[in-house]
N, C-alpha and C. Protein backbone atom coordinates (compact mmCIF):
# COMPACT_ATOMS: atom_id res chain seq x y z
N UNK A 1 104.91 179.08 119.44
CA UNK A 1 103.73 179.24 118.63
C UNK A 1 104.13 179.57 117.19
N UNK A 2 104.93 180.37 117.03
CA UNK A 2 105.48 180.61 115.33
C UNK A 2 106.06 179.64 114.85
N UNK A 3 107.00 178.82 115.55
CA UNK A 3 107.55 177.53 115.07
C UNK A 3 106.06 176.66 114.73
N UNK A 4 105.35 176.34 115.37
CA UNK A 4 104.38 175.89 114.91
C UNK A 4 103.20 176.22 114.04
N UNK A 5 103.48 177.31 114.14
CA UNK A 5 102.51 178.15 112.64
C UNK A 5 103.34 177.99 111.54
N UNK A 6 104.48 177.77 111.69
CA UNK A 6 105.45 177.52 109.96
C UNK A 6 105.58 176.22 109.77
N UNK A 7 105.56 175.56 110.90
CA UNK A 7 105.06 173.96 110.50
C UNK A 7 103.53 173.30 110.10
N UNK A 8 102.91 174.10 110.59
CA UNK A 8 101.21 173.93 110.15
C UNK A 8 101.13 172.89 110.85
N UNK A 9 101.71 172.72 112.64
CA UNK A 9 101.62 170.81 113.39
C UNK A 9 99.93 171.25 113.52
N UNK A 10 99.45 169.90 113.02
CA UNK A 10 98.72 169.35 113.42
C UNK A 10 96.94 169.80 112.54
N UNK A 11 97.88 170.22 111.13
CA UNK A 11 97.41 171.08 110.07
C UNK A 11 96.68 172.32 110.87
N UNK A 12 96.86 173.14 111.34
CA UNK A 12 96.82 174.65 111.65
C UNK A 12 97.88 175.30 111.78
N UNK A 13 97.12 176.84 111.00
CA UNK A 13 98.42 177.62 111.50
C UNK A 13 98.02 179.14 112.16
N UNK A 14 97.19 178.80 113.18
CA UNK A 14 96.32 178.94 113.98
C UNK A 14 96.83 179.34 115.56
N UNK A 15 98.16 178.96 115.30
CA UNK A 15 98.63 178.75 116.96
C UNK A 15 98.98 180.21 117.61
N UNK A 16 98.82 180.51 119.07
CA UNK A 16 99.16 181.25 119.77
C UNK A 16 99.26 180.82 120.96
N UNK A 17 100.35 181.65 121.84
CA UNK A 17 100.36 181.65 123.55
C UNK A 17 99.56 180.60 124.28
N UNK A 18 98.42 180.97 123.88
CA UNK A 18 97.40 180.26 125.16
C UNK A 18 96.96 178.90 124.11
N UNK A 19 96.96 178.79 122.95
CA UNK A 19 96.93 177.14 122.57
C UNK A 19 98.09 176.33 122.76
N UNK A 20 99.18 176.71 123.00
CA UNK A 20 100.48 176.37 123.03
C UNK A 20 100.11 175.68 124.68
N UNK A 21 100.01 176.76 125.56
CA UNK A 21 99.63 176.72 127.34
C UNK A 21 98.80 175.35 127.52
N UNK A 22 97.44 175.52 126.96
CA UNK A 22 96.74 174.82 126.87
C UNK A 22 97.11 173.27 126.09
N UNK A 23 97.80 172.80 125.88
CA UNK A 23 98.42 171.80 124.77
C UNK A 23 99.48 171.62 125.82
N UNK A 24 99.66 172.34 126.36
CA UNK A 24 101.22 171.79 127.33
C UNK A 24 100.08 170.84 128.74
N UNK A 25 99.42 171.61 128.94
CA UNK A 25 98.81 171.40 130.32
C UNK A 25 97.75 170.29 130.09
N UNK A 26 97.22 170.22 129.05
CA UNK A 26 96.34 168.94 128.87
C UNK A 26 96.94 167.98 128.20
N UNK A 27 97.69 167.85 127.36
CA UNK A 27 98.51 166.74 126.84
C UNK A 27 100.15 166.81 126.91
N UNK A 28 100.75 167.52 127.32
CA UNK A 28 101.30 167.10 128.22
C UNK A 28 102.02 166.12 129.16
N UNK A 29 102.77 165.40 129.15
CA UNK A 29 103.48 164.07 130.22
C UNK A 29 105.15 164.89 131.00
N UNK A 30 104.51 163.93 132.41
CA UNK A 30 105.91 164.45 133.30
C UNK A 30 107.07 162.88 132.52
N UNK A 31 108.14 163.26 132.84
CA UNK A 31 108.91 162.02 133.09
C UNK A 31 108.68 161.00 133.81
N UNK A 32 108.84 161.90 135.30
CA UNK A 32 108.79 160.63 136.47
C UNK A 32 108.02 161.49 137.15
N UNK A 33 107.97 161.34 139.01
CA UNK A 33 107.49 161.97 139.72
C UNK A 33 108.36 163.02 140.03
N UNK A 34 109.76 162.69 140.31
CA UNK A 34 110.93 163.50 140.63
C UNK A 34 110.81 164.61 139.62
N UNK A 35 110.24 164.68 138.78
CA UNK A 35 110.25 166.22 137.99
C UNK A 35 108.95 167.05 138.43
N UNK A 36 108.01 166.17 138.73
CA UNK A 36 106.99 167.04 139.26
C UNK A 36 107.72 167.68 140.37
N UNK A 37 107.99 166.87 141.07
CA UNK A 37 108.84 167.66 142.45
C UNK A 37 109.41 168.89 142.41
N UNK A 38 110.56 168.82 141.41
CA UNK A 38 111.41 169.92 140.59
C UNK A 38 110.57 170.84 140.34
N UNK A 39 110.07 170.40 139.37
CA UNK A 39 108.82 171.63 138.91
C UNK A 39 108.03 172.75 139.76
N UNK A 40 107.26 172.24 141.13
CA UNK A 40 106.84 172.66 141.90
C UNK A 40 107.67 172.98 143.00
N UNK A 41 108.45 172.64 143.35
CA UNK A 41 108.96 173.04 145.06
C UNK A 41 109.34 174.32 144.61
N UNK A 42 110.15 174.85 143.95
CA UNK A 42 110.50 176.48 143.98
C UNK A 42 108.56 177.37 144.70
N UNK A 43 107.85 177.24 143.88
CA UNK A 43 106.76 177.56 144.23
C UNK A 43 106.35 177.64 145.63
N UNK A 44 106.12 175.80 145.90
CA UNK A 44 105.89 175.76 147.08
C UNK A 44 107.00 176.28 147.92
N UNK A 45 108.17 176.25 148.53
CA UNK A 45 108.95 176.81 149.11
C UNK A 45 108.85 178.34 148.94
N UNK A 46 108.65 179.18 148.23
CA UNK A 46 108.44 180.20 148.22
C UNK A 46 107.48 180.64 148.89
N UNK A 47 106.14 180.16 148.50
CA UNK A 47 105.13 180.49 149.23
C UNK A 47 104.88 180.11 150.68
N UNK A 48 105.40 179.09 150.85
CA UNK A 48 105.81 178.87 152.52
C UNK A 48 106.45 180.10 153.28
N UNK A 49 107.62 179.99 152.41
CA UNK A 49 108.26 181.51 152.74
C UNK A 49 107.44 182.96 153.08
N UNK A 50 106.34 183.26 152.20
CA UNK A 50 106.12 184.05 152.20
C UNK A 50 104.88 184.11 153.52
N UNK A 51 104.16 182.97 153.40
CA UNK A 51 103.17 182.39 154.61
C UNK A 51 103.82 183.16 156.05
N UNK A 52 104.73 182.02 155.92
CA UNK A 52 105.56 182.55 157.50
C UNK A 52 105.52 183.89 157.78
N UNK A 53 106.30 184.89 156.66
CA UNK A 53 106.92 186.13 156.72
C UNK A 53 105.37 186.91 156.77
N UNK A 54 104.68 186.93 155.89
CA UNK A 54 103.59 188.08 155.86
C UNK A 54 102.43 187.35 156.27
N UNK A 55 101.78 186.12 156.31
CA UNK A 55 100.59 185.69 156.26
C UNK A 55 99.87 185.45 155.11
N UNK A 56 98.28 185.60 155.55
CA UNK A 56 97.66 185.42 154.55
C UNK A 56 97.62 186.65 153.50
N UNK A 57 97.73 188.29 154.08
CA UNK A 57 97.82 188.69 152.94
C UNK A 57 98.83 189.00 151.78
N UNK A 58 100.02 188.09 151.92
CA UNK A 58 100.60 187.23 150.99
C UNK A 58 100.18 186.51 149.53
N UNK A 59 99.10 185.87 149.96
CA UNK A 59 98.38 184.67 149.17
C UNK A 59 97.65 185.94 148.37
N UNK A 60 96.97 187.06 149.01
CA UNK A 60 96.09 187.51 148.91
C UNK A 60 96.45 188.71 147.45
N UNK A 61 97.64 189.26 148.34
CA UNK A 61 98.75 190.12 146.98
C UNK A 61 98.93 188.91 145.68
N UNK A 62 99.44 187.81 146.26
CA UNK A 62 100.36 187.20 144.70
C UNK A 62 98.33 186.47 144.23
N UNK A 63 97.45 186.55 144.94
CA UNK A 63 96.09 186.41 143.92
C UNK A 63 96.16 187.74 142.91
N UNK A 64 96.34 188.44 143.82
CA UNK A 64 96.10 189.82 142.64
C UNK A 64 96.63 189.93 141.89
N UNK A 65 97.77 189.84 142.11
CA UNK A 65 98.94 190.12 140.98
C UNK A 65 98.91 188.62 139.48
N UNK A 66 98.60 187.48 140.19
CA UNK A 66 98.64 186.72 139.24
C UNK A 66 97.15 187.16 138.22
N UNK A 67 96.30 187.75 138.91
CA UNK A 67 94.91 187.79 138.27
C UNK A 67 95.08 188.68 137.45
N UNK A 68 96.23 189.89 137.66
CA UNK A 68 96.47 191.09 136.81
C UNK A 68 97.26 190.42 135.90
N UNK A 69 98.21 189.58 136.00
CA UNK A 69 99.23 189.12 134.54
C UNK A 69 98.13 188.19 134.08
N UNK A 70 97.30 187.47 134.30
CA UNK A 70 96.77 186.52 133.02
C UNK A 70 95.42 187.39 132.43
N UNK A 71 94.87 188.54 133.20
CA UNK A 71 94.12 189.74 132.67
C UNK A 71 95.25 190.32 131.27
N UNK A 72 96.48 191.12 131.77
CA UNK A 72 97.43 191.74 130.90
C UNK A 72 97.67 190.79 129.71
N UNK A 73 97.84 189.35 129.90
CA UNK A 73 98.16 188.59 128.97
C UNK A 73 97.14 187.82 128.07
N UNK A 74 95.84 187.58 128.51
CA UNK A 74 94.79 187.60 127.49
C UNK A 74 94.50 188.69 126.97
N UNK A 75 93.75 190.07 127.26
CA UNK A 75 93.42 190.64 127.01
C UNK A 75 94.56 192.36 126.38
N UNK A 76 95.91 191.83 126.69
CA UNK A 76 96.51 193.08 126.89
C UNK A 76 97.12 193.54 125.31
């Protein structure tokens, strides 16, 4: 985001965190499919992992916890 506030891309210098996020996730391109793959399996394999080991309240903790970091990180 500062690299792009000293460049003024896209004439603003306006940028932060979540326009940066947002700019990745809507415009945005994978390579191929094989990087989506990459990208995601740590995730998915993890959470499989965790399925097996604890269940659902697994899913239920990493909801919370993800709901507390993007709370901490908009608002913090």
């Amino acid at each position: 985001a500062n690299c792009l506030n000293r460049l003024s891309y896209g004439g603003s210098i306006g940028w932060n965190v979540v326009n940066v996020a947002t700019l990745i996730i809507f415009r945005g391109q994978w390579v191929n499919k094989m990087a989506i793959v990459r990208s995601f399996s740590p995730f998915i394999i993890v959470s499989c992992i965790g399925l097996l080991m604890a269940g659902w309240p697994f899913f239920m903790g990493l909801s919370f916890f993800s709901l507390l970091m993007i709370g901490w990180f908009l608002f913090g």
